[in-house]
N, C-alpha and C. Protein backbone atom coordinates (compact mmCIF):
# COMPACT_ATOMS: atom_id res chain seq x y z
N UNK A 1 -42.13 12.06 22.33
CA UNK A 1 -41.90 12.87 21.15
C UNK A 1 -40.52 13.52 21.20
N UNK A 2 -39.92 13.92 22.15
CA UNK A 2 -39.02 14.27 22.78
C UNK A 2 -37.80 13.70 22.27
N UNK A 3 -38.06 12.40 23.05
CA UNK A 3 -36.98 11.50 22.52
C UNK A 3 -36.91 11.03 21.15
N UNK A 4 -37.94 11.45 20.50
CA UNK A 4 -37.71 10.36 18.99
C UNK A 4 -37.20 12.04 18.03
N UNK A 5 -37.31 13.02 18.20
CA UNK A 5 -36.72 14.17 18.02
C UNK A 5 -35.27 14.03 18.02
N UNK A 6 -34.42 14.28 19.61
CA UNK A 6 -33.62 14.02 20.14
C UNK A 6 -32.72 12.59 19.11
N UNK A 7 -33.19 11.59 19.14
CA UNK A 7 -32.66 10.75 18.32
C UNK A 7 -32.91 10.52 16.72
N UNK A 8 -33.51 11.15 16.19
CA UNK A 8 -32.95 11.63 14.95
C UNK A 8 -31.96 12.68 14.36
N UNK A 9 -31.93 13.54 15.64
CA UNK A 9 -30.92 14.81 15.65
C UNK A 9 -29.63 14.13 15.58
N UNK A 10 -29.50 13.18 16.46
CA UNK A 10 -28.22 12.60 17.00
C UNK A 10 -27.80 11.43 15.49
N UNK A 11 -29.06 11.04 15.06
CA UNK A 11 -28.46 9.49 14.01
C UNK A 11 -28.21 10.55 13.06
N UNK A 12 -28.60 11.81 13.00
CA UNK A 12 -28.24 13.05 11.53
C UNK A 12 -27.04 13.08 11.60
N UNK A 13 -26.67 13.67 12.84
CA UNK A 13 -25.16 14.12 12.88
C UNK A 13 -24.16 12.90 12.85
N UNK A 14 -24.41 11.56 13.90
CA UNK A 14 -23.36 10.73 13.09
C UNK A 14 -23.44 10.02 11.53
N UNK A 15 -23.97 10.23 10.81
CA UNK A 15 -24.67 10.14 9.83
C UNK A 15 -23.52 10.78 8.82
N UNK A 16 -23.90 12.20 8.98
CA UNK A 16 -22.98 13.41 8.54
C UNK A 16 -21.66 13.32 9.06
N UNK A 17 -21.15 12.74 10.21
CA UNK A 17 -19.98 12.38 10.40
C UNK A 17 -19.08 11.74 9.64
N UNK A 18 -20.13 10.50 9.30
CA UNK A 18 -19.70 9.23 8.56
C UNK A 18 -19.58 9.79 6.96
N UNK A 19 -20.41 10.69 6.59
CA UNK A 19 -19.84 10.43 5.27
C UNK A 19 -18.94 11.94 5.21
N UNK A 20 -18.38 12.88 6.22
CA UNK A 20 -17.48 13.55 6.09
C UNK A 20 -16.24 12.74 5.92
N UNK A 21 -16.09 11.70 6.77
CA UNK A 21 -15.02 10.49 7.01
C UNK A 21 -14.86 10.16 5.85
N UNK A 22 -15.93 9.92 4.70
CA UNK A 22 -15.60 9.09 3.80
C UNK A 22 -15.33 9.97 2.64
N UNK A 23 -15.36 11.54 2.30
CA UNK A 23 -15.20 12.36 2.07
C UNK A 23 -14.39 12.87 2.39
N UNK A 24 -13.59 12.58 3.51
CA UNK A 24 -11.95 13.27 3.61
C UNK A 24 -11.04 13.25 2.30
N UNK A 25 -10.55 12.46 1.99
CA UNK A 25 -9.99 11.95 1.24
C UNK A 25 -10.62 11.86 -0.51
N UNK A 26 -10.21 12.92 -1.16
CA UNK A 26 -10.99 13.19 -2.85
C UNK A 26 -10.05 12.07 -3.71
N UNK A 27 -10.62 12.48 -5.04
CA UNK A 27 -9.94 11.81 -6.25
C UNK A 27 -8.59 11.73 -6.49
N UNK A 28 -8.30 13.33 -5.90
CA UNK A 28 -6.73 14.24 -6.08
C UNK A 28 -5.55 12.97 -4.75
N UNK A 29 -5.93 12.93 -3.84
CA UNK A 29 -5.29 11.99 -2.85
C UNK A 29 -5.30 10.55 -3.42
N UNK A 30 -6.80 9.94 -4.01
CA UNK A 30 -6.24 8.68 -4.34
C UNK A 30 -5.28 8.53 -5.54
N UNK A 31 -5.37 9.81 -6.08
CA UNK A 31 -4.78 9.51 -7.34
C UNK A 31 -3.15 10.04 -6.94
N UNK A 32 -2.68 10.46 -6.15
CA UNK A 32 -1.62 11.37 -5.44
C UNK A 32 -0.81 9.88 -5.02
N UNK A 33 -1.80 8.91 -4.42
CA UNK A 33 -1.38 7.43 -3.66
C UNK A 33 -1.28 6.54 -4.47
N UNK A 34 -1.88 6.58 -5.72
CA UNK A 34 -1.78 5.42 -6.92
C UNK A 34 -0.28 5.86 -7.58
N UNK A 35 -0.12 7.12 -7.53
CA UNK A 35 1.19 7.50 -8.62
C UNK A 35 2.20 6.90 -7.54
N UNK A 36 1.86 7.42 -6.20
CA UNK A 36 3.40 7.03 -5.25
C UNK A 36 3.49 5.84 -5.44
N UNK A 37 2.32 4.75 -5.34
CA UNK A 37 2.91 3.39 -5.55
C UNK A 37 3.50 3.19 -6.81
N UNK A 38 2.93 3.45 -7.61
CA UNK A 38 3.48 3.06 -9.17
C UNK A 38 5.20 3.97 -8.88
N UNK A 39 5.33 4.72 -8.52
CA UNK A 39 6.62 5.46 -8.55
C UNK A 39 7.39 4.06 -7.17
N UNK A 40 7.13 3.61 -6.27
CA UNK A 40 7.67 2.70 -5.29
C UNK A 40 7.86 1.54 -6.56
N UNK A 41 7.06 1.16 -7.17
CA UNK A 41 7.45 0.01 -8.44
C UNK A 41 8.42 0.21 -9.29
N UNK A 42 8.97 1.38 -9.46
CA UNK A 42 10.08 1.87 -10.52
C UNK A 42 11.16 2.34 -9.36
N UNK A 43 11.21 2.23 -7.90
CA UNK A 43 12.31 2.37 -7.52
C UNK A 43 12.62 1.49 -7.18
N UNK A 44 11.84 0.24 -6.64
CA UNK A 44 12.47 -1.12 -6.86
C UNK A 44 13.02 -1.67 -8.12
N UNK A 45 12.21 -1.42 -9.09
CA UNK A 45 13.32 -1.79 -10.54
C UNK A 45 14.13 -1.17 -10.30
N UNK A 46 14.50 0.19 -10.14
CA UNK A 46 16.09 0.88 -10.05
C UNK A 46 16.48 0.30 -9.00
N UNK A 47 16.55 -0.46 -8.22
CA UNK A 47 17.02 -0.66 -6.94
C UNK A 47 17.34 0.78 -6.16
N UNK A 48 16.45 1.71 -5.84
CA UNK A 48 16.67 2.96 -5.42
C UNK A 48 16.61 2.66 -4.11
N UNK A 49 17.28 2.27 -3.20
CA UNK A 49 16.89 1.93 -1.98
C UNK A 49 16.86 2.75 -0.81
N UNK A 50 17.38 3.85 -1.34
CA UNK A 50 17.58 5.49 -0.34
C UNK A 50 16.19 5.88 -0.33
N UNK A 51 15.18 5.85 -1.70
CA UNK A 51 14.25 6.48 -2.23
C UNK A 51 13.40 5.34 -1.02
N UNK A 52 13.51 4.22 -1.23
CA UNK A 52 12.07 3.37 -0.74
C UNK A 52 12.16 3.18 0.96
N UNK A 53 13.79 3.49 1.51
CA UNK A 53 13.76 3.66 2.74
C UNK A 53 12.97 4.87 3.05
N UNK A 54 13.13 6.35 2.63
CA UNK A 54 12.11 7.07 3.08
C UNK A 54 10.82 7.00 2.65
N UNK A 55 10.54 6.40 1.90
CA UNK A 55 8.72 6.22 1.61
C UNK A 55 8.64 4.99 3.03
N UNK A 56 9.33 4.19 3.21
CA UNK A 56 9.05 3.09 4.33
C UNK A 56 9.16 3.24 5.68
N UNK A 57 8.13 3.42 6.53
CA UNK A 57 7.98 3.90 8.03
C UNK A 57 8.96 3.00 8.79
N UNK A 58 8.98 3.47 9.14
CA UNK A 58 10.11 3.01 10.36
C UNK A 58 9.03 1.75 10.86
N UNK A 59 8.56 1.43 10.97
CA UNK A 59 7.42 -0.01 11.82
C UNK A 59 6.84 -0.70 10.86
N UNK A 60 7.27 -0.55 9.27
CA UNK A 60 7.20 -1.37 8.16
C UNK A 60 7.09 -2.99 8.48
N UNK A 61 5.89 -3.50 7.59
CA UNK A 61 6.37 -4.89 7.38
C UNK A 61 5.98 -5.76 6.43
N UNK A 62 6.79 -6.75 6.11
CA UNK A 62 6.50 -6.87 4.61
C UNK A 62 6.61 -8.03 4.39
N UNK A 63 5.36 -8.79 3.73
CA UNK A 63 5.16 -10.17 4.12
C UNK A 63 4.96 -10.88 2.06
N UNK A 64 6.09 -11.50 1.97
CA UNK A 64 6.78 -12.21 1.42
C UNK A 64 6.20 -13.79 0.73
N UNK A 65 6.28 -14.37 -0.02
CA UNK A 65 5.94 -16.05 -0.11
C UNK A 65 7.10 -16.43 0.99
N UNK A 66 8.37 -16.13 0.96
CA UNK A 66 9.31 -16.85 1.66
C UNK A 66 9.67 -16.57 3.11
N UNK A 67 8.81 -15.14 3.53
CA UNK A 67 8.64 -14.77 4.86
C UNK A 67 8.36 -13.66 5.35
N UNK A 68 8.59 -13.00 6.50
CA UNK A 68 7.92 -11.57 6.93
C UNK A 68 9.25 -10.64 7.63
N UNK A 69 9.29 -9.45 7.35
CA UNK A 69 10.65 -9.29 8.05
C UNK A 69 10.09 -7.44 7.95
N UNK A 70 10.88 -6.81 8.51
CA UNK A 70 10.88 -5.18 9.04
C UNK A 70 11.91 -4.83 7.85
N UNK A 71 11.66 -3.10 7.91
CA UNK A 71 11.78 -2.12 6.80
C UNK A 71 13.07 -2.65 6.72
N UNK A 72 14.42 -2.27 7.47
CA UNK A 72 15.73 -2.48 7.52
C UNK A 72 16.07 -4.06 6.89
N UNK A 73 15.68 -5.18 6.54
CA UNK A 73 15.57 -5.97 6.23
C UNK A 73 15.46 -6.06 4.59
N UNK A 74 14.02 -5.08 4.52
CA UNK A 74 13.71 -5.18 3.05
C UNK A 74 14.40 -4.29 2.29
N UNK A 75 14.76 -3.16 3.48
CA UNK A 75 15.68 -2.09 2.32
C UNK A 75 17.35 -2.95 1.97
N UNK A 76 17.58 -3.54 2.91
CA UNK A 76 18.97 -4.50 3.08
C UNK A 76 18.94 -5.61 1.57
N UNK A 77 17.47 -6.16 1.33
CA UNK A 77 17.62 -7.46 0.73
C UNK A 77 17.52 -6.45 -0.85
N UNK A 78 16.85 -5.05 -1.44
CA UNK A 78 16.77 -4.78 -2.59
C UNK A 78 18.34 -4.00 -2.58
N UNK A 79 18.65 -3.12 -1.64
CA UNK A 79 20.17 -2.83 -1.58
C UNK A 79 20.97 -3.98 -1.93
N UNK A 80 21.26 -4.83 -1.46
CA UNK A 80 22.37 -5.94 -1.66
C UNK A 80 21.94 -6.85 -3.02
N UNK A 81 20.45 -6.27 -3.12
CA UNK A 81 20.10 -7.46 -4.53
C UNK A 81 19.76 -8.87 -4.39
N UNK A 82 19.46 -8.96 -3.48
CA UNK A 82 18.63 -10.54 -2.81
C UNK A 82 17.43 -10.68 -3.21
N UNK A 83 17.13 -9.52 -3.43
CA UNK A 83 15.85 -9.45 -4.38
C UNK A 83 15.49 -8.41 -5.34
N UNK A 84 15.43 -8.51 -6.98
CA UNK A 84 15.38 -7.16 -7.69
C UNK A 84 14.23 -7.47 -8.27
N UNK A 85 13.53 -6.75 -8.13
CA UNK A 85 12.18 -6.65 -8.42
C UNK A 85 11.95 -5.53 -9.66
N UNK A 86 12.23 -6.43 -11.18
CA UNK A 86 12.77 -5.97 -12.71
C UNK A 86 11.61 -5.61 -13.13
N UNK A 87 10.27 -5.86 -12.75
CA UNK A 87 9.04 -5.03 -13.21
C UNK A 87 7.63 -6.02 -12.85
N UNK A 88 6.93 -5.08 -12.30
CA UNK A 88 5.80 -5.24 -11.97
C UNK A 88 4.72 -4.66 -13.07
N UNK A 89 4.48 -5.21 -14.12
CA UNK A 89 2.90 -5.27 -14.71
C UNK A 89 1.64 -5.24 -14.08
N UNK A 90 1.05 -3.81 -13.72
CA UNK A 90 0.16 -3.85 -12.90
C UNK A 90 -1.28 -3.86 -14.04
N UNK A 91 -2.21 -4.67 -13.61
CA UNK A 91 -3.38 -4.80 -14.25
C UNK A 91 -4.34 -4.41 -13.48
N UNK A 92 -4.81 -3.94 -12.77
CA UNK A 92 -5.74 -3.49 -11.76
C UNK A 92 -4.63 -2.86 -10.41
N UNK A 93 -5.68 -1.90 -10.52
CA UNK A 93 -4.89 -0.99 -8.67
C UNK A 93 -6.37 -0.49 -8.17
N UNK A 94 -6.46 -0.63 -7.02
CA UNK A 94 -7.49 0.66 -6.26
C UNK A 94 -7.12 1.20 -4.97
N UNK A 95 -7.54 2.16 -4.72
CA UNK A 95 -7.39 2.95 -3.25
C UNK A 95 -8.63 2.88 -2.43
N UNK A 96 -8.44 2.35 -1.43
CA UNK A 96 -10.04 2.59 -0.29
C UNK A 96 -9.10 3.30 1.05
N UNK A 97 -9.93 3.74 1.77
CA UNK A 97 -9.38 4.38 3.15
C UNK A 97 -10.25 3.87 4.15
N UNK A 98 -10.03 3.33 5.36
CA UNK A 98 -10.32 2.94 6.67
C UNK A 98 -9.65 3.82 7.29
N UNK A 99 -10.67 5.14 8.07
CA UNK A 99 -10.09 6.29 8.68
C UNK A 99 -9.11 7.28 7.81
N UNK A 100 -7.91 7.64 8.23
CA UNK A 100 -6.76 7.72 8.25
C UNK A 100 -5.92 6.69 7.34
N UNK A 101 -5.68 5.80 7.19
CA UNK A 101 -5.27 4.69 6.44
C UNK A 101 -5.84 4.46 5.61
N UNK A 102 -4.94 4.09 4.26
CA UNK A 102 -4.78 4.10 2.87
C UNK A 102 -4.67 2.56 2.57
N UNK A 103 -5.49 1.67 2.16
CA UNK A 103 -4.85 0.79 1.44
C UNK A 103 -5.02 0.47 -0.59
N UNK A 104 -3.79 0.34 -0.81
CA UNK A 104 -3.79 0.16 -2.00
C UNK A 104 -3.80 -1.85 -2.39
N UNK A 105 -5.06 -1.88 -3.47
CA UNK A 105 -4.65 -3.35 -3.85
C UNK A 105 -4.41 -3.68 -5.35
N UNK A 106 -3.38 -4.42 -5.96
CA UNK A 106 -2.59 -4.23 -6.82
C UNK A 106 -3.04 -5.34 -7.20
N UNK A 107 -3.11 -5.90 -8.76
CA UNK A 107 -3.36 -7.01 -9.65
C UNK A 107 -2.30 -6.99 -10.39
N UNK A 108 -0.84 -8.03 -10.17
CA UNK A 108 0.43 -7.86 -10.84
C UNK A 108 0.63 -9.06 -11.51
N UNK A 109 1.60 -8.72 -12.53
CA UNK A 109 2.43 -10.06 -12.44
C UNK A 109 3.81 -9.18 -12.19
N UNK A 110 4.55 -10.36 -11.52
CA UNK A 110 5.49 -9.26 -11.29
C UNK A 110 7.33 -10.41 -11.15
N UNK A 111 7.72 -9.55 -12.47
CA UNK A 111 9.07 -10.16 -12.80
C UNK A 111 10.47 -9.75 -11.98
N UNK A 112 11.00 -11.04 -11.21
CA UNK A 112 11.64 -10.67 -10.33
C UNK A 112 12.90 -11.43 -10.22
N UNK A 113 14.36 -11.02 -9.79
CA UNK A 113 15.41 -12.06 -9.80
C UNK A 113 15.67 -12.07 -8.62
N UNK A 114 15.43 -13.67 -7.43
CA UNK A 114 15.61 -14.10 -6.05
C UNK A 114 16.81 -15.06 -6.51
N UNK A 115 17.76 -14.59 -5.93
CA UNK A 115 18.73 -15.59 -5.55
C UNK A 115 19.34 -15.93 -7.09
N UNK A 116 19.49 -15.02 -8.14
CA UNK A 116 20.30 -15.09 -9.02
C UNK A 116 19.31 -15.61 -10.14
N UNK A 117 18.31 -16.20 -9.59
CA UNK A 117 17.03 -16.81 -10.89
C UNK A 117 15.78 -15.95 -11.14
N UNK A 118 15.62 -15.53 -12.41
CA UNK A 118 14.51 -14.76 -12.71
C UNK A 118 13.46 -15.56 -12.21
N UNK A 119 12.15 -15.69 -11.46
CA UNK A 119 10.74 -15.62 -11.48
C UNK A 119 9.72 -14.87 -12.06
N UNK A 120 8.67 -15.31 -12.72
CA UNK A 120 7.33 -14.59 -13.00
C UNK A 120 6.31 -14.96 -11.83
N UNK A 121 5.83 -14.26 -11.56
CA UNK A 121 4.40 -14.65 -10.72
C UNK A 121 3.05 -13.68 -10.94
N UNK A 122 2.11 -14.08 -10.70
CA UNK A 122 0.99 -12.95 -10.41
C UNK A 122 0.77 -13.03 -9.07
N UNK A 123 0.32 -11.71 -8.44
CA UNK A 123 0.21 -11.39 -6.80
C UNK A 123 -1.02 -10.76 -7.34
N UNK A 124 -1.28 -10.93 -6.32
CA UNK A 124 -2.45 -9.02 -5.13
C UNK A 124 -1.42 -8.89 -4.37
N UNK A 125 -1.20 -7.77 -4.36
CA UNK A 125 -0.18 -7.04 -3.53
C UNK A 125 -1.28 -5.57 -2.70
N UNK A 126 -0.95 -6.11 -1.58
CA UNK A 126 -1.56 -4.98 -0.48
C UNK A 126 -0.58 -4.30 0.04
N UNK A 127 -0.95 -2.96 -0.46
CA UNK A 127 0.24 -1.78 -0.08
C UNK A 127 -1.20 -0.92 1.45
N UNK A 128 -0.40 -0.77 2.43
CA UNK A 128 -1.00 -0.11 3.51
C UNK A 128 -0.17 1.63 3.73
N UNK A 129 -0.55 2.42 3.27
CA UNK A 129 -0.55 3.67 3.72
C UNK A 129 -0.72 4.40 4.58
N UNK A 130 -0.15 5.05 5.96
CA UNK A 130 -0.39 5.84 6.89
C UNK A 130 0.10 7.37 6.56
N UNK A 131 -0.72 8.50 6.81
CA UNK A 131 -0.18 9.81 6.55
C UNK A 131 0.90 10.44 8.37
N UNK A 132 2.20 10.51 7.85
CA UNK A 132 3.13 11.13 9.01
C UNK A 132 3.59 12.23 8.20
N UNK A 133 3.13 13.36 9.59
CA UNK A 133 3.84 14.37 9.26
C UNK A 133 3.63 15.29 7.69
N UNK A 134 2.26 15.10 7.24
CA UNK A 134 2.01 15.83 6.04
C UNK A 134 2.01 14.75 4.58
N UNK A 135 2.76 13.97 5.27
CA UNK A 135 3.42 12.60 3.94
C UNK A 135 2.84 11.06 3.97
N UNK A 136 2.74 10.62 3.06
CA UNK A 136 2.57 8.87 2.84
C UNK A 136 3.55 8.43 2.94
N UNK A 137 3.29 7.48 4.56
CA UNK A 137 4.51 6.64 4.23
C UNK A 137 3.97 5.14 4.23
N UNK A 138 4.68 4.47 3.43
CA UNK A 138 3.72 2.59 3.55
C UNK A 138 4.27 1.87 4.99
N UNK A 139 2.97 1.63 5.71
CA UNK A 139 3.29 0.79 6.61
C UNK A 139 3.36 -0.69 6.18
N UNK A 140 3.20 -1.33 5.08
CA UNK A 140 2.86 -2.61 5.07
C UNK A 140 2.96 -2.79 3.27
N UNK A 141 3.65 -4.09 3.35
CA UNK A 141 3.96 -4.31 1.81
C UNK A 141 3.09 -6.17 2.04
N UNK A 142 2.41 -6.48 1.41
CA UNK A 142 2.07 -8.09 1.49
C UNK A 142 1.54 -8.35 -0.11
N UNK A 143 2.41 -9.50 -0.40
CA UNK A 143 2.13 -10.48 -1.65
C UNK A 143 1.57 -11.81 -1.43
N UNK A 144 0.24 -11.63 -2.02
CA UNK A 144 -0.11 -12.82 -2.21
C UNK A 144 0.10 -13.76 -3.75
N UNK A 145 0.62 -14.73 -3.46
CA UNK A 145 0.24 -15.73 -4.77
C UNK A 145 -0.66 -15.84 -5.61
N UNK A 146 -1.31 -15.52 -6.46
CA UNK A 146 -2.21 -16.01 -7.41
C UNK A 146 -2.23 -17.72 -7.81
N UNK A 147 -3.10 -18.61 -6.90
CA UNK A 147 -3.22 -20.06 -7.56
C UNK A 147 -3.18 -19.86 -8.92
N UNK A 148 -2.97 -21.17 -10.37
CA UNK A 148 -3.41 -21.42 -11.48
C UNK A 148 -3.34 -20.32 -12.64
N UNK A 149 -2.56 -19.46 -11.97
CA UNK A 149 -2.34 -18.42 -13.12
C UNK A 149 -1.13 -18.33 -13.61
């Protein structure tokens, strides 16, 4: 009796753990993380690249159709214009959290000039969020292709 006491006490409290965890994080934060991305989408159209180096952690990485490369790289290729990314049409966004970490997933099409030629495409774009130091910064930028669209 003891023990079956004892272990309901214990499955209560991680129980109550688990949904404090999932309760960290309110409406006000996801919606705090939906604006920063949508605001990261309008500083790549401006080519603001001062602005998206500090939203971008230093251990950034950002995975591409044409490849994968670190923050200094990606702030290098929208600085120099190797890639201008003229507007992203977002049709779906959501926020979920695993712990501490934020990920945002994005339903785009997203109009872009590589190498002097405009492209259209549609992505899911997975934006990864870590909180440093009081702030969101994105650890992780990844585009996927949309087949047939």
């Amino acid at each position: 009796m003891r023990a079956s006491i004892l272990m309901f006490v214990l499955l209560m409290m991680g129980t109550n753990g688990l949904y404090a965890q999932a309760e960290k994080y309110d409406e006000n934060t996801k919606q705090e993380l939906l604006d920063l991305s949508k605001q990261k989408w309008q500083w790549m159209a401006d080519k603001n690249a001062d602005a998206l180096a500090d939203l971008f952690h230093d251990e950034s990485v950002f995975v591409h159709m044409g490849g994968s490369w670190g923050k200094e790289q990606e702030v290098g290729i929208i600085r120099g214009g190797g890639i201008h990314y003229k507007h992203a049409e977002i049709h779906e966004t959501s926020v979920r959290f695993v712990g501490d970490t934020a990920i945002i997933l994005d339903r785009i099409t997203l109009t872009a000039a590589v190498g002097g030629n405009e492209v259209v495409n549609p992505f899911i774009v997975t934006e990864v969020y870590v909180p440093i130091d009081g702030k969101w910064e994105l650890g992780s930028l990844s585009f996927t292709r949309l087949a047939g669209q």
